[in-house]
C-alpha atoms as a PDB file:
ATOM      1  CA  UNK A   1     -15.700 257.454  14.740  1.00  0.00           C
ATOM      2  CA  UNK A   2     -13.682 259.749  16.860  1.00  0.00           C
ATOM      3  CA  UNK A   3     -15.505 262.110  18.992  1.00  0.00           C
ATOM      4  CA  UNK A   4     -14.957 265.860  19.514  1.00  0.00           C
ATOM      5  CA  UNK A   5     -13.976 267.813  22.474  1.00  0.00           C
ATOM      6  CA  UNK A   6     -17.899 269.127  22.709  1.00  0.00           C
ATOM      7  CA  UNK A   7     -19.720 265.763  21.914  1.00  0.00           C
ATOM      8  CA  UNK A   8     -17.608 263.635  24.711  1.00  0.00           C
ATOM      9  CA  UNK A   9     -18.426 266.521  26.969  1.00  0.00           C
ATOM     10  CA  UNK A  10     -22.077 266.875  25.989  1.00  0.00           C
ATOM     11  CA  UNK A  11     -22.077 262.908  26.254  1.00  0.00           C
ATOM     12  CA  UNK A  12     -20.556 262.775  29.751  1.00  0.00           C
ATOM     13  CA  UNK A  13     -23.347 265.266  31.010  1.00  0.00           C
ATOM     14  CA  UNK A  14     -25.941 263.112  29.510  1.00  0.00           C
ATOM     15  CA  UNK A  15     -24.801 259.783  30.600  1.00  0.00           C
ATOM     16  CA  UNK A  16     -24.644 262.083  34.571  1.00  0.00           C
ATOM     17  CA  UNK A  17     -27.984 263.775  34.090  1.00  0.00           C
ATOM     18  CA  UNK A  18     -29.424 260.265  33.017  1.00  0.00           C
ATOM     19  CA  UNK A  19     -27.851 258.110  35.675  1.00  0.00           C
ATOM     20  CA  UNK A  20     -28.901 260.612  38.358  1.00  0.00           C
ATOM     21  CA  UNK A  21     -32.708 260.963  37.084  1.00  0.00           C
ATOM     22  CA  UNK A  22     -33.378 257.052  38.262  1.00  0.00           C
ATOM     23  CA  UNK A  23     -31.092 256.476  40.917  1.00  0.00           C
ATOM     24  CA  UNK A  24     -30.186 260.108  42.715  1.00  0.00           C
ATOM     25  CA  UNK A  25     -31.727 258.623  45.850  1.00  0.00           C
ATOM     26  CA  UNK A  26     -30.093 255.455  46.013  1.00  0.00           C
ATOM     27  CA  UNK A  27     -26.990 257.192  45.530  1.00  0.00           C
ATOM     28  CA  UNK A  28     -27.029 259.679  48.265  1.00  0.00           C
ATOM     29  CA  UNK A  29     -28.668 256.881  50.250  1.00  0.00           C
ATOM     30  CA  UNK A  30     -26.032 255.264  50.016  1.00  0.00           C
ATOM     31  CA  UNK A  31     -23.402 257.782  50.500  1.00  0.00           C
ATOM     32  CA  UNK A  32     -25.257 258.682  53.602  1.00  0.00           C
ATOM     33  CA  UNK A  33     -24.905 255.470  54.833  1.00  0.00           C
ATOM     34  CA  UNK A  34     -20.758 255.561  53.997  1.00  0.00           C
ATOM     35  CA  UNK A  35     -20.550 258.902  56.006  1.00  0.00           C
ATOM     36  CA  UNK A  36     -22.587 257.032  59.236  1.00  0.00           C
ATOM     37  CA  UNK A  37     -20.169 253.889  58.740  1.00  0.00           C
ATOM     38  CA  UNK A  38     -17.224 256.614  58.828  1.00  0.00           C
ATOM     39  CA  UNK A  39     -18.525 258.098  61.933  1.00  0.00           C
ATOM     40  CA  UNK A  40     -19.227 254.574  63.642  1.00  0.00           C
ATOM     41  CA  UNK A  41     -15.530 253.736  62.954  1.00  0.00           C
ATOM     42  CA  UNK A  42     -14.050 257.318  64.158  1.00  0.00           C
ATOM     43  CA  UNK A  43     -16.043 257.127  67.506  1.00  0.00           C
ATOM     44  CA  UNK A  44     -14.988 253.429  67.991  1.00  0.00           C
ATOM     45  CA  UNK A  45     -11.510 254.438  67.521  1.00  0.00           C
ATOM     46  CA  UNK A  46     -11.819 257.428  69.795  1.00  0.00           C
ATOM     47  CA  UNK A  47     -13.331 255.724  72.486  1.00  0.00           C
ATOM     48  CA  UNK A  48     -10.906 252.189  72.328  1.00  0.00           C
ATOM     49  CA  UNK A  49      -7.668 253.351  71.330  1.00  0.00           C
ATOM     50  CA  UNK A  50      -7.208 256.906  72.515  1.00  0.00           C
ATOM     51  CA  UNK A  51      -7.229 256.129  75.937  1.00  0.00           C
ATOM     52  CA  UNK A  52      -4.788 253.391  75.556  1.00  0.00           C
ATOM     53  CA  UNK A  53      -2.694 256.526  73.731  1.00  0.00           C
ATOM     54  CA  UNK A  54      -2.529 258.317  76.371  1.00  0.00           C
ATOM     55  CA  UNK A  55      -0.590 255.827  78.959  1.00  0.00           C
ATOM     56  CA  UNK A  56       2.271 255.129  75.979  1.00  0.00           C
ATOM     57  CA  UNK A  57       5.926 257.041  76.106  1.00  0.00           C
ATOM     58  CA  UNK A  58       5.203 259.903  73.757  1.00  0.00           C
ATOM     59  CA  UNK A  59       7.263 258.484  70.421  1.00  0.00           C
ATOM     60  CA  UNK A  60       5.160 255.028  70.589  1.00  0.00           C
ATOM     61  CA  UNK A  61       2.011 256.876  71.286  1.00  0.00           C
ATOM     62  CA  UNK A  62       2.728 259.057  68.002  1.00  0.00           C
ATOM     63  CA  UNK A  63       3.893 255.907  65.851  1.00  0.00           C
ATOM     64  CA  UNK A  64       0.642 254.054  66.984  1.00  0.00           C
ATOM     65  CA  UNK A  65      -1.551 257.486  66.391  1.00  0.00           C
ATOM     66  CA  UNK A  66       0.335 257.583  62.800  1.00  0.00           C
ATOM     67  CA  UNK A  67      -0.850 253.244  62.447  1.00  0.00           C
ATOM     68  CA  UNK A  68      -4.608 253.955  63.900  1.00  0.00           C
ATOM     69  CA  UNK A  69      -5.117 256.714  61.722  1.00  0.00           C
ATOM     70  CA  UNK A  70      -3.877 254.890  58.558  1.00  0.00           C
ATOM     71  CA  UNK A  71      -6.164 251.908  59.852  1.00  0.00           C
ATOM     72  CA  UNK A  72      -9.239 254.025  59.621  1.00  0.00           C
ATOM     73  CA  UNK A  73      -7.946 255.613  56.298  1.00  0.00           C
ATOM     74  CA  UNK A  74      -7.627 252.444  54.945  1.00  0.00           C
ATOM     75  CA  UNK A  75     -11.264 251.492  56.197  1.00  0.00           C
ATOM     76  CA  UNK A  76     -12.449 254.469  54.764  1.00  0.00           C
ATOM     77  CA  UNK A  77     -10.919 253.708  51.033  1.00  0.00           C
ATOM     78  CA  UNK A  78     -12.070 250.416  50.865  1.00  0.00           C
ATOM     79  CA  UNK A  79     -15.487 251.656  51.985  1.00  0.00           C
ATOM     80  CA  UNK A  80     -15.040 253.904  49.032  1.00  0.00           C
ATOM     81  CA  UNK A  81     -14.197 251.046  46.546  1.00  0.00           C
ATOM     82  CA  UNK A  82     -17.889 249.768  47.743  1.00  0.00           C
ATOM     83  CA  UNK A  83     -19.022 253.037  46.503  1.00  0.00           C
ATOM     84  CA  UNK A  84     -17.492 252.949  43.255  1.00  0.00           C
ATOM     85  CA  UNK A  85     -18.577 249.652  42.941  1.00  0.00           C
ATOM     86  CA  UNK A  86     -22.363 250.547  43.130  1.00  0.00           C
ATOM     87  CA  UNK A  87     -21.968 253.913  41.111  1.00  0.00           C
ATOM     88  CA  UNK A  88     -20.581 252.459  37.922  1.00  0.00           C
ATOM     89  CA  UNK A  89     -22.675 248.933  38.046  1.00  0.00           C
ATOM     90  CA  UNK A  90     -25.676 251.839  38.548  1.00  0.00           C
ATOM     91  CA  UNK A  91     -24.170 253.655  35.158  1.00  0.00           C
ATOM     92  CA  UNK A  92     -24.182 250.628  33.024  1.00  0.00           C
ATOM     93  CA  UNK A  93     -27.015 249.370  34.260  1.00  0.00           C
ATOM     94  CA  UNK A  94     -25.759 246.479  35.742  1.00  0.00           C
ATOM     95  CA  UNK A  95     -27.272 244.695  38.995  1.00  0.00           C
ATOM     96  CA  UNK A  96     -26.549 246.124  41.991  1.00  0.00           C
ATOM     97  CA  UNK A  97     -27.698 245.916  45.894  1.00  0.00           C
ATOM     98  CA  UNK A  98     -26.476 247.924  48.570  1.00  0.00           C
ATOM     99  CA  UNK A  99     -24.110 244.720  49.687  1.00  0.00           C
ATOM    100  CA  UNK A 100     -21.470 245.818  47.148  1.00  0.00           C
ATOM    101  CA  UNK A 101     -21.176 248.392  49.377  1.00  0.00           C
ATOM    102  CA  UNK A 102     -18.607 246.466  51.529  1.00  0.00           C
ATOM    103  CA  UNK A 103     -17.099 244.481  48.584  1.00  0.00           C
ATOM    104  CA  UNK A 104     -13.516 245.555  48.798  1.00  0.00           C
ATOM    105  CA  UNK A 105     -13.498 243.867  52.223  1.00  0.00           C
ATOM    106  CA  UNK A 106     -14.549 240.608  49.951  1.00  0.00           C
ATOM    107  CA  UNK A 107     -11.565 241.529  47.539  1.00  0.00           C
ATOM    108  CA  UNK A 108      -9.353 242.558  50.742  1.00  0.00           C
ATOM    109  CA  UNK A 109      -5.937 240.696  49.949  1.00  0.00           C
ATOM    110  CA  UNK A 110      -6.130 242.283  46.278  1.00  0.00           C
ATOM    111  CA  UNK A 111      -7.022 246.016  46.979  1.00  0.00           C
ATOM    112  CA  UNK A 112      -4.982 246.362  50.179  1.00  0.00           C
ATOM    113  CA  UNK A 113      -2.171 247.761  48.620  1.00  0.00           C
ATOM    114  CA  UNK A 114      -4.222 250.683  46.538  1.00  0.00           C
ATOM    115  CA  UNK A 115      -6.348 251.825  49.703  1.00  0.00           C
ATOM    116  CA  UNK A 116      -3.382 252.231  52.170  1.00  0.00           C
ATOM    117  CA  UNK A 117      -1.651 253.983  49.459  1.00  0.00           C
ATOM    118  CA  UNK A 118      -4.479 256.273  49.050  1.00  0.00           C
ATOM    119  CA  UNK A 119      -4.392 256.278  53.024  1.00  0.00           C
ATOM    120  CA  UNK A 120      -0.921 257.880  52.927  1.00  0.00           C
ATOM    121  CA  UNK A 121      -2.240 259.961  50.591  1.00  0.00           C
ATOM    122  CA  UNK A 122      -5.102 261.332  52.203  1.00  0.00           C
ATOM    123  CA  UNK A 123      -2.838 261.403  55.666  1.00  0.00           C
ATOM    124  CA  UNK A 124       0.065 263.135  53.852  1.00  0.00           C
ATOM    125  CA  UNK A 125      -2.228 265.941  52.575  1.00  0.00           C
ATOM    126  CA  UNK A 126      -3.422 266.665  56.521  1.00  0.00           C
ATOM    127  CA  UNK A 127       0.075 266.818  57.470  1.00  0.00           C
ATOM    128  CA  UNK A 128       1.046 269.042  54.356  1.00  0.00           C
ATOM    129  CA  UNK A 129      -1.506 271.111  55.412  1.00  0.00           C
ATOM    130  CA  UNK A 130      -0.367 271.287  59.370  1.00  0.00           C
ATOM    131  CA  UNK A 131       2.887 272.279  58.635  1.00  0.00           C
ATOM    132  CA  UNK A 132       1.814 274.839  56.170  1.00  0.00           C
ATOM    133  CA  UNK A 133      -0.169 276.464  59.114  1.00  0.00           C
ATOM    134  CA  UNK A 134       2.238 276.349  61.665  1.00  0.00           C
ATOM    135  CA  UNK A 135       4.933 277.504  58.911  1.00  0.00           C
ATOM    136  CA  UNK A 136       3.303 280.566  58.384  1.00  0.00           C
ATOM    137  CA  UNK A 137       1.302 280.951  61.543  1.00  0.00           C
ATOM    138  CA  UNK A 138      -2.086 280.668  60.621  1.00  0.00           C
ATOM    139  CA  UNK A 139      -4.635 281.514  63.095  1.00  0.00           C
ATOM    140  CA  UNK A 140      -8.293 280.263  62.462  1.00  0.00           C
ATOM    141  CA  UNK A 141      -9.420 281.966  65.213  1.00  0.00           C
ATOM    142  CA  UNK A 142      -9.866 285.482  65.720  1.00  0.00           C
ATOM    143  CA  UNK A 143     -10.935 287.366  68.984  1.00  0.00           C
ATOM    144  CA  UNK A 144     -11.881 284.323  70.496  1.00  0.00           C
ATOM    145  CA  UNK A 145     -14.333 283.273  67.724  1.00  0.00           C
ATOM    146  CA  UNK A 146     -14.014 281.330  64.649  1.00  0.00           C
ATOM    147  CA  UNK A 147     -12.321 283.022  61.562  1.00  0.00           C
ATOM    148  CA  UNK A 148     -14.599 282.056  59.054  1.00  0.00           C
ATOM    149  CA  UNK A 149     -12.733 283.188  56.134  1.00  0.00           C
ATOM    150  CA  UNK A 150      -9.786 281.619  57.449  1.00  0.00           C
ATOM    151  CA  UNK A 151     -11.229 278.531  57.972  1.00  0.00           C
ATOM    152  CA  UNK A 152     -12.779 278.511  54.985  1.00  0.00           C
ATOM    153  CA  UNK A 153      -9.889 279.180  52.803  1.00  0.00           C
ATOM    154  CA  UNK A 154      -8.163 276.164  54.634  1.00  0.00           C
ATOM    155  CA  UNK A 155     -11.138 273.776  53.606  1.00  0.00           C
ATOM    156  CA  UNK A 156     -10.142 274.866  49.840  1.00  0.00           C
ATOM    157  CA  UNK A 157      -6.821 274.406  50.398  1.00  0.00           C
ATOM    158  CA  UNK A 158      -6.939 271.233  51.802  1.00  0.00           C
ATOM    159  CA  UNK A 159      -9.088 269.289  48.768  1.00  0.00           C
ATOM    160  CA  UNK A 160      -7.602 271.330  46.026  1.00  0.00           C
ATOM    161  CA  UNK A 161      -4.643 269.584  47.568  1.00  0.00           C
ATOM    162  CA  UNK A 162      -6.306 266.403  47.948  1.00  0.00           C
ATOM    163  CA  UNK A 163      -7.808 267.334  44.421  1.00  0.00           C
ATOM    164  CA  UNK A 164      -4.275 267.421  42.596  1.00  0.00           C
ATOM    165  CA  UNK A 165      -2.677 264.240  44.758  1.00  0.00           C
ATOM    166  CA  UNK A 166      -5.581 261.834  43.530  1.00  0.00           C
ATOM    167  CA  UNK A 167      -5.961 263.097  40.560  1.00  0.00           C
ATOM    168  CA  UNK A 168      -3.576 260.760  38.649  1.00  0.00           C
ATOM    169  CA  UNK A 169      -5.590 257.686  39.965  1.00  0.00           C
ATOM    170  CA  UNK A 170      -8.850 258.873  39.314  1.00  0.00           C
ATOM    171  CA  UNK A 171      -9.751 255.496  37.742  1.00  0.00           C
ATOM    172  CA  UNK A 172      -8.096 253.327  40.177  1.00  0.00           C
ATOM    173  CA  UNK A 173     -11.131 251.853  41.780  1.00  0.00           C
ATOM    174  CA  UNK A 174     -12.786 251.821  38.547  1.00  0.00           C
ATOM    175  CA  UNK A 175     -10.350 249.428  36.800  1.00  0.00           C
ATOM    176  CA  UNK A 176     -10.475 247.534  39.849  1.00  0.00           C
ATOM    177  CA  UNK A 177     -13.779 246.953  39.688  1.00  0.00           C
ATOM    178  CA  UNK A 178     -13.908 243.578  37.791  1.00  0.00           C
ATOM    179  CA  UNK A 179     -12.219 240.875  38.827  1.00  0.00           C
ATOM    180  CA  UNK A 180      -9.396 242.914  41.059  1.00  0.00           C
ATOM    181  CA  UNK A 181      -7.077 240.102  42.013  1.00  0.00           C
ATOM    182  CA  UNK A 182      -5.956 239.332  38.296  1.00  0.00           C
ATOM    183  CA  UNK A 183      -5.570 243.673  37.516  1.00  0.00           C
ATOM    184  CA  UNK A 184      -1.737 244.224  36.887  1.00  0.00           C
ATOM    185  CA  UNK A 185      -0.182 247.695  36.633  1.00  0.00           C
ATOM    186  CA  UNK A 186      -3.188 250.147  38.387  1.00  0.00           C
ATOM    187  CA  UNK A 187      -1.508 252.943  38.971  1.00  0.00           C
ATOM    188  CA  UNK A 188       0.237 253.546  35.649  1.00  0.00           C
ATOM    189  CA  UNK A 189      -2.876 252.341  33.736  1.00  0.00           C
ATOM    190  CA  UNK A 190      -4.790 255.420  35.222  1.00  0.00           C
ATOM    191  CA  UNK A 191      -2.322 257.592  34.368  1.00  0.00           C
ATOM    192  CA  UNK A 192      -2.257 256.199  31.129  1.00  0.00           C
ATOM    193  CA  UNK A 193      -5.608 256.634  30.364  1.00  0.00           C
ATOM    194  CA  UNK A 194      -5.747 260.209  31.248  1.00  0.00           C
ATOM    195  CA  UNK A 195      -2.760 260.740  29.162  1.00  0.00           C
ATOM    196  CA  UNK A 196      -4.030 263.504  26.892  1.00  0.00           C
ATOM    197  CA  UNK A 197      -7.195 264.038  28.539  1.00  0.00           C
ATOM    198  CA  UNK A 198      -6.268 265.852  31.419  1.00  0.00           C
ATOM    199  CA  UNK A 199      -7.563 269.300  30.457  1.00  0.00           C
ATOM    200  CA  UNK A 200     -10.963 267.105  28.704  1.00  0.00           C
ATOM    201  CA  UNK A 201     -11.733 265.832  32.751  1.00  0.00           C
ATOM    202  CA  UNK A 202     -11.225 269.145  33.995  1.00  0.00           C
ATOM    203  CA  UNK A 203     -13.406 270.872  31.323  1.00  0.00           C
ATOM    204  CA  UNK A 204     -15.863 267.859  32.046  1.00  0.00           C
ATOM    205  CA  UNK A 205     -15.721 268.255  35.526  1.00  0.00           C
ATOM    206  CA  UNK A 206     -16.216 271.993  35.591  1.00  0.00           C
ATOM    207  CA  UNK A 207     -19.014 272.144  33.387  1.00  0.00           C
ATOM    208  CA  UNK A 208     -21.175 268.884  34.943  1.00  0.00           C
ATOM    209  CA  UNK A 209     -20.399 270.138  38.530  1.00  0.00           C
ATOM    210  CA  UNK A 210     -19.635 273.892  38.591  1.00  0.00           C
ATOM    211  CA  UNK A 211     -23.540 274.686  38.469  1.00  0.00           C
ATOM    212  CA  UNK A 212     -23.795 272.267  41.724  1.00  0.00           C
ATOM    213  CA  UNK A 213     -21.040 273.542  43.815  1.00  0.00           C
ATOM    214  CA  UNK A 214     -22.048 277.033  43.718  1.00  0.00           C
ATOM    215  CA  UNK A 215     -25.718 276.554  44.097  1.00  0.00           C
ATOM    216  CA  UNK A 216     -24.117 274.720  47.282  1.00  0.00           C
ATOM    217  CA  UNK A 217     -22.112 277.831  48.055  1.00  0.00           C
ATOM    218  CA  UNK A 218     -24.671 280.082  47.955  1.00  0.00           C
ATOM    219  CA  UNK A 219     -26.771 277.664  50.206  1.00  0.00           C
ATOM    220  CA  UNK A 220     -23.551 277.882  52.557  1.00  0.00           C
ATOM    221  CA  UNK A 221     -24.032 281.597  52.611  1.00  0.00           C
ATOM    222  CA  UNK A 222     -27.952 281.628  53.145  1.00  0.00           C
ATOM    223  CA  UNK A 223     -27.772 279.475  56.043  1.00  0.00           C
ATOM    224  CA  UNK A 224     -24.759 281.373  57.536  1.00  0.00           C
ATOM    225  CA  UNK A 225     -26.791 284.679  57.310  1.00  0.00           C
ATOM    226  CA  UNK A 226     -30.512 283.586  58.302  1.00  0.00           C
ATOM    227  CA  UNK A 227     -28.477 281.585  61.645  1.00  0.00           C
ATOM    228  CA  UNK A 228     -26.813 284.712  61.946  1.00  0.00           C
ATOM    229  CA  UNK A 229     -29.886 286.937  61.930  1.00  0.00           C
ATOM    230  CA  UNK A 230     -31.804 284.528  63.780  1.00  0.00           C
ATOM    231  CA  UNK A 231     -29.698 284.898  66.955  1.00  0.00           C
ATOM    232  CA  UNK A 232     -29.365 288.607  66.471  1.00  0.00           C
ATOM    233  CA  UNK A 233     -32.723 289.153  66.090  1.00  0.00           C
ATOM    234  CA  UNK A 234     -34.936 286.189  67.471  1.00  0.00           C
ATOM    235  CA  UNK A 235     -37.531 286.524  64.904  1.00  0.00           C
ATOM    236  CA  UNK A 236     -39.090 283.259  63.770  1.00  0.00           C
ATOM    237  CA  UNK A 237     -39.047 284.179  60.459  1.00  0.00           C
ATOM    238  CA  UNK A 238     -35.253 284.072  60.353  1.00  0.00           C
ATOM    239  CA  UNK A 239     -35.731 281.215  62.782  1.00  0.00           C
ATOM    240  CA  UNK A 240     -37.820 279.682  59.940  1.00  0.00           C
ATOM    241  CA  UNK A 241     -35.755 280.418  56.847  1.00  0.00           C
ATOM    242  CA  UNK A 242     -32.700 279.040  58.914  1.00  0.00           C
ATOM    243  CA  UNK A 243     -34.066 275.877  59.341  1.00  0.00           C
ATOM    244  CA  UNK A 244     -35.319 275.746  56.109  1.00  0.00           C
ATOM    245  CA  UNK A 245     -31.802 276.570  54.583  1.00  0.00           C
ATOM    246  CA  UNK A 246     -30.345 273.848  56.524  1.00  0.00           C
ATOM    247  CA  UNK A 247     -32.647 271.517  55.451  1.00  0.00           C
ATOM    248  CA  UNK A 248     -31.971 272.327  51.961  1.00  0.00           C
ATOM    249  CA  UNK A 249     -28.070 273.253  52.808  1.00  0.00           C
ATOM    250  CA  UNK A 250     -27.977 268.804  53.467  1.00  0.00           C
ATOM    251  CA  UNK A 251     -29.670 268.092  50.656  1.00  0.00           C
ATOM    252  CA  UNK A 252     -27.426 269.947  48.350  1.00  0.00           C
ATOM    253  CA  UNK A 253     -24.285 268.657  49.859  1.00  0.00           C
ATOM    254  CA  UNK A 254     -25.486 264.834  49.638  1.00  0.00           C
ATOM    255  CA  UNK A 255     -26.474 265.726  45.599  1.00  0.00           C
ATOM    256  CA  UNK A 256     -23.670 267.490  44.926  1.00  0.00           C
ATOM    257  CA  UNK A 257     -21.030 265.189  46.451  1.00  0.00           C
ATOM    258  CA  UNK A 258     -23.549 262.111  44.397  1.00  0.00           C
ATOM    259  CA  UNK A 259     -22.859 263.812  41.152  1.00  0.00           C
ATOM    260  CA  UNK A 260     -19.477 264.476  41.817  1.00  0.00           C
ATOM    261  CA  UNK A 261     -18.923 260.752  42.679  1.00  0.00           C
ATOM    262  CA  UNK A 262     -20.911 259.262  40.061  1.00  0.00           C
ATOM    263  CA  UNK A 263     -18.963 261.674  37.142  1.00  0.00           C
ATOM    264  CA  UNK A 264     -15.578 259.403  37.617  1.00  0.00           C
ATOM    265  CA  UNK A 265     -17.160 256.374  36.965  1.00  0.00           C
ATOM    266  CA  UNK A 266     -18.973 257.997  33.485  1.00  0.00           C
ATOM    267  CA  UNK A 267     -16.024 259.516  32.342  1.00  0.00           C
ATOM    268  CA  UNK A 268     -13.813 256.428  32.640  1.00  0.00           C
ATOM    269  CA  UNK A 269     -15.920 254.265  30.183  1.00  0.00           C
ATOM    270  CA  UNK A 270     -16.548 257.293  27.967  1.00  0.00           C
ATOM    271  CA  UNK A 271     -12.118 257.667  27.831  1.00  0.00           C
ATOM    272  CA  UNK A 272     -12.310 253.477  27.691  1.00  0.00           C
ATOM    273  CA  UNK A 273     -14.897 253.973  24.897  1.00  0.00           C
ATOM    274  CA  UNK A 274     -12.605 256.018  22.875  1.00  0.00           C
ATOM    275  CA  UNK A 275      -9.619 254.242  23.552  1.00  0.00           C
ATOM    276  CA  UNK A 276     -10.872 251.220  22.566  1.00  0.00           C
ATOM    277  CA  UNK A 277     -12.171 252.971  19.227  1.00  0.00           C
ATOM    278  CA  UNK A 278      -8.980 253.857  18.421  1.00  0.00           C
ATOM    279  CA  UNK A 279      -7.181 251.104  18.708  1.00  0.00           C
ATOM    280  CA  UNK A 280      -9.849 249.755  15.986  1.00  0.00           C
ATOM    281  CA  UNK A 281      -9.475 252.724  13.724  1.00  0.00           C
ATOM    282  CA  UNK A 282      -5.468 252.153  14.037  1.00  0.00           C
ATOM    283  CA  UNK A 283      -6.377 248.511  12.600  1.00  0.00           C
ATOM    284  CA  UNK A 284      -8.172 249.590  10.077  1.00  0.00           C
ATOM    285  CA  UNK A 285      -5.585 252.033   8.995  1.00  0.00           C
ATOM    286  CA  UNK A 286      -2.973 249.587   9.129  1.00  0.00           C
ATOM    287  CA  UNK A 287      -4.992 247.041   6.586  1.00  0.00           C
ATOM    288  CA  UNK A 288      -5.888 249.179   3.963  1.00  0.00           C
ATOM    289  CA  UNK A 289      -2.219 250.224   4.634  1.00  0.00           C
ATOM    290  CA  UNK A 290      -1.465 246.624   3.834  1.00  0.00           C
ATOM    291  CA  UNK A 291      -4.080 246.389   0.873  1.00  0.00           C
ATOM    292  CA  UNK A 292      -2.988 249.470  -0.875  1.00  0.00           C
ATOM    293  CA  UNK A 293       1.285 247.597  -0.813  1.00  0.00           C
END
């Protein structure tokens, strides 16, 4: 039976809403733990290689900037293929333990090729963004102080354009996720598979996450002005509600960013769902096709 626009929608939220009712914590657990592995790895490269850097003619120091940072990119999306690997084993209700966090270093030889792709992807899209601010002179400072709006509007700008890059190989990781060395044709096969269904994930996306990300921009906004207020003022109660919004200001970026991860996984076996239910319905067409001659 095929499914309507509204029921794979209304399914997707359910299958999210479901998922995140029993393991919300171990998600953003987990995804806490990615972010401290990310900073471990960005301080180690800091403090080994960047003084090396420095002592280097200036065009081998950039070309072995250029390799570090695609080295930690790399890192980072295999780190991420760890992630995926515990959100959709967590969907289906599969086993899972916070090992398969580091599983695409187990599967290294097979995914190497997708993460430092998605590397050059990510590192393209900061220096897209660099030359679009020194193209047309943007200035995130103003007076000597931060431009918030500025800055602000450059943090949109730089995942919308991360946003529409990735966005083709949305299920990447996911179709990698079972037995990766004998997967043939990735990168087409997730573009393949959204074929169609591009406005459906965007409609899906919007309404499971929209709720989230502006309950986590008006926490944005209530921190700004109690720490604002705070300082002006040095009243405790502002003191109070600042830490207070902070607190809650963490929690809603860890849920929101554990929702938004856990929605890829959900929506490709919903699409895989479907287009395996198809191809059955196109069978069954074709032998009463048959019977009828």
């Amino acid at each position: 039976m095929i499914q309507t626009e509204k029921q794979t929608i209304a399914l997707a939220i359910h299958r999210l809403n479901t998922c995140a009712k029993h393991h919300l914590g171990k998600i953003v657990i987990t995804i806490f733990a990615l972010n401290i592995a990310e900073t471990i790895l960005a301080i180690l490269s800091m403090r080994f290689f960047l003084p090396a850097l420095s002592a280097l003619p200036p065009v081998i120091s950039i070309i072995a900037t250029v390799f570090m940072t695609l080295t930690f990119l790399t890192t980072v999306m295999l780190l991420f293929y760890g992630l995926n690997q515990i959100l959709i084993r967590l969907s289906r209700r599969d086993f899972v333990t916070f090992g398969f966090l580091f599983d695409g270093f187990r599967h290294f030889k097979a995914l190497f090729r997708y993460a430092i792709t998605f590397a050059a992807i990510l590192f393209a899209s900061v220096f897209i963004l660099s030359i679009a601010i020194a193209v047309f002179r943007i200035n995130p400072m103003k007076d000597g102080m931060p431009n918030f709006l500025t800055i602000g509007l450059l943090v949109i700008a730089f995942f919308l354009l991360i946003a529409a890059l990735f966005f083709p190989f949305s299920f990447v990781w996911c179709i990698l996720s079972k037995e990766p060395e004998k997967q043939k044709a990735v990168f087409s096969r997730s573009r393949s598979l959204l074929k169609g269904r591009k406005l459906l994930f965007l409609k899906i996306f919007f309404k499971a996450l929209a709720p989230r990300f502006v309950r986590l921009f008006a926490t944005i906004v209530a921190l700004f002005l109690f720490s604002t207020m705070s300082s002006l003022t040095k009243s405790s109660l502002f003191a109070l509600l600042s830490a207070f919004s902070n607190f809650y200001y963490v929690f809603t970026l860890y849920s929101t960013q554990a929702f938004l991860y856990l929605l890829i996984p959900i929506v490709y076996d919903i699409f895989m769902e479907q287009s395996a239910q198809l191809q059955i319905d196109f069978v069954d067409i074709k032998c009463l096709s048959e019977k009828s001659q």
